[in-house]
C-alpha atoms as a PDB file:
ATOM      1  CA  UNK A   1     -61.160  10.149  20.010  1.00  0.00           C
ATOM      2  CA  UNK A   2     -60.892   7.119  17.648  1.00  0.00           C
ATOM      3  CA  UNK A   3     -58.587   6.981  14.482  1.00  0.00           C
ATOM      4  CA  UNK A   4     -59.886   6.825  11.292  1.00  0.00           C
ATOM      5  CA  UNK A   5     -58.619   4.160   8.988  1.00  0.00           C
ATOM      6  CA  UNK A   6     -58.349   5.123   5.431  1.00  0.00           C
ATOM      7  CA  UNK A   7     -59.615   1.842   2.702  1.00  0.00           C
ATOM      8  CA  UNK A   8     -58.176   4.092  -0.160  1.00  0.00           C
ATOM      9  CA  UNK A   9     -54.748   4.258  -0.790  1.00  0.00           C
ATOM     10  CA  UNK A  10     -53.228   7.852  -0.848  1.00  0.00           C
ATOM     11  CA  UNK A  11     -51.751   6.780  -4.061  1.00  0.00           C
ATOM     12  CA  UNK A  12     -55.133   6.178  -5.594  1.00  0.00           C
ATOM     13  CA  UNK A  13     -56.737   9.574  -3.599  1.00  0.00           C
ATOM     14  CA  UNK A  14     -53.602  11.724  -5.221  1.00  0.00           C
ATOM     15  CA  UNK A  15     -54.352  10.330  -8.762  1.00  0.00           C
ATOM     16  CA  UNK A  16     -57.982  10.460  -8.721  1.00  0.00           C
ATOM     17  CA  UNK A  17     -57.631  14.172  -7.456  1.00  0.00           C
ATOM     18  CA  UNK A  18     -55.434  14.953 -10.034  1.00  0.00           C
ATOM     19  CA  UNK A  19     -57.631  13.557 -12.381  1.00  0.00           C
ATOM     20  CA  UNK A  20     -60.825  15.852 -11.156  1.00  0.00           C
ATOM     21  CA  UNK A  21     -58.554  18.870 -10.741  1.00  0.00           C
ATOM     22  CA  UNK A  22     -58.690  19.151  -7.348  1.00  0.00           C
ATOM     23  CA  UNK A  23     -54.840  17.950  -6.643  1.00  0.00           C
ATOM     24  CA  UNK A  24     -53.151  21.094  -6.147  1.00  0.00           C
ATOM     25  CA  UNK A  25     -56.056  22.264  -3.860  1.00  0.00           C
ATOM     26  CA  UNK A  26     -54.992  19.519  -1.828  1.00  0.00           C
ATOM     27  CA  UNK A  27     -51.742  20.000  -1.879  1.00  0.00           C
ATOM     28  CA  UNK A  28     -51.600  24.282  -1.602  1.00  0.00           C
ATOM     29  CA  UNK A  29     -53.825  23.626   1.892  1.00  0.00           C
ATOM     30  CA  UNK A  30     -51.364  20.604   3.082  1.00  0.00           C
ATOM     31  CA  UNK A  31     -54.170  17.813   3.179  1.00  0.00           C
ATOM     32  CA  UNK A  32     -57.981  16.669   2.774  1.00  0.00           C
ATOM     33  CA  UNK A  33     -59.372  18.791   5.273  1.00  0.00           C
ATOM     34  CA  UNK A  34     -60.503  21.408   2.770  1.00  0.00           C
ATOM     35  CA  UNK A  35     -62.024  19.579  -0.149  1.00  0.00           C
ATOM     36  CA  UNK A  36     -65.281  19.360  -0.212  1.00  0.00           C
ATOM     37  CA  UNK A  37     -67.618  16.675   0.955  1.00  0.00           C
ATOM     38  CA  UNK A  38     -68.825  16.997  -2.671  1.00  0.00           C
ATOM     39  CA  UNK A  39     -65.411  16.217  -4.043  1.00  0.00           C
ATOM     40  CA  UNK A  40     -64.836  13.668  -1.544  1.00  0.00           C
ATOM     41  CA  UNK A  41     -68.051  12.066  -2.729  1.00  0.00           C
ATOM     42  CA  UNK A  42     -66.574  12.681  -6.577  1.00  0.00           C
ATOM     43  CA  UNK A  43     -63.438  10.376  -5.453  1.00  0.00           C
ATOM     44  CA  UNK A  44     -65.273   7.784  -3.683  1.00  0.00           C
ATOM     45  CA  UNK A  45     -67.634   7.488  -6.804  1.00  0.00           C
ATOM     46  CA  UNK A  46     -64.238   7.824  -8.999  1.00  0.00           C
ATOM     47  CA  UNK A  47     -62.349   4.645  -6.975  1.00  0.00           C
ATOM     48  CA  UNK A  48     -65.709   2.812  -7.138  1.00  0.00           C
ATOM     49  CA  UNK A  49     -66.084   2.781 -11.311  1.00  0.00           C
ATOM     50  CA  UNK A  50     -62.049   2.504 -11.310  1.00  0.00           C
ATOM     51  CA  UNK A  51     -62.742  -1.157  -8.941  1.00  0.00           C
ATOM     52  CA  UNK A  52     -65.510  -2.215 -10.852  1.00  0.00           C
ATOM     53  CA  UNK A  53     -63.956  -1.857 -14.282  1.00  0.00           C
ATOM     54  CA  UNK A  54     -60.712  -3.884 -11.962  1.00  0.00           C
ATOM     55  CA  UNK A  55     -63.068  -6.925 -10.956  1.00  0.00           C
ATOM     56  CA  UNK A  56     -64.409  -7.048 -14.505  1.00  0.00           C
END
């Protein structure tokens, strides 16, 4: 079974999940495993406008 590598900080994951409510979810159920792929699509989006707005 490979390893995933994670490109987003958990830093940046916490804060955006705070940020879209979703934080203590996460934390109450001790990781990412239940949030939603639509949530998880949310933060991706989320860390994407946050880079942009970064490079510009």
């Amino acid at each position: 079974m490979s390893r995933r590598t994670s490109i987003m900080s958990e830093n940046l994951k916490e804060e955006i999940a705070k940020e879209l409510g979703v934080y203590d979810q996460v934390k109450k159920d001790g990781g990412w495993g239940n949030v939603s792929a639509k949530t998880c699509g949310n933060i991706v989006s989320k860390a994407i406008e946050i880079a942009n707005r970064n490079v510009q």
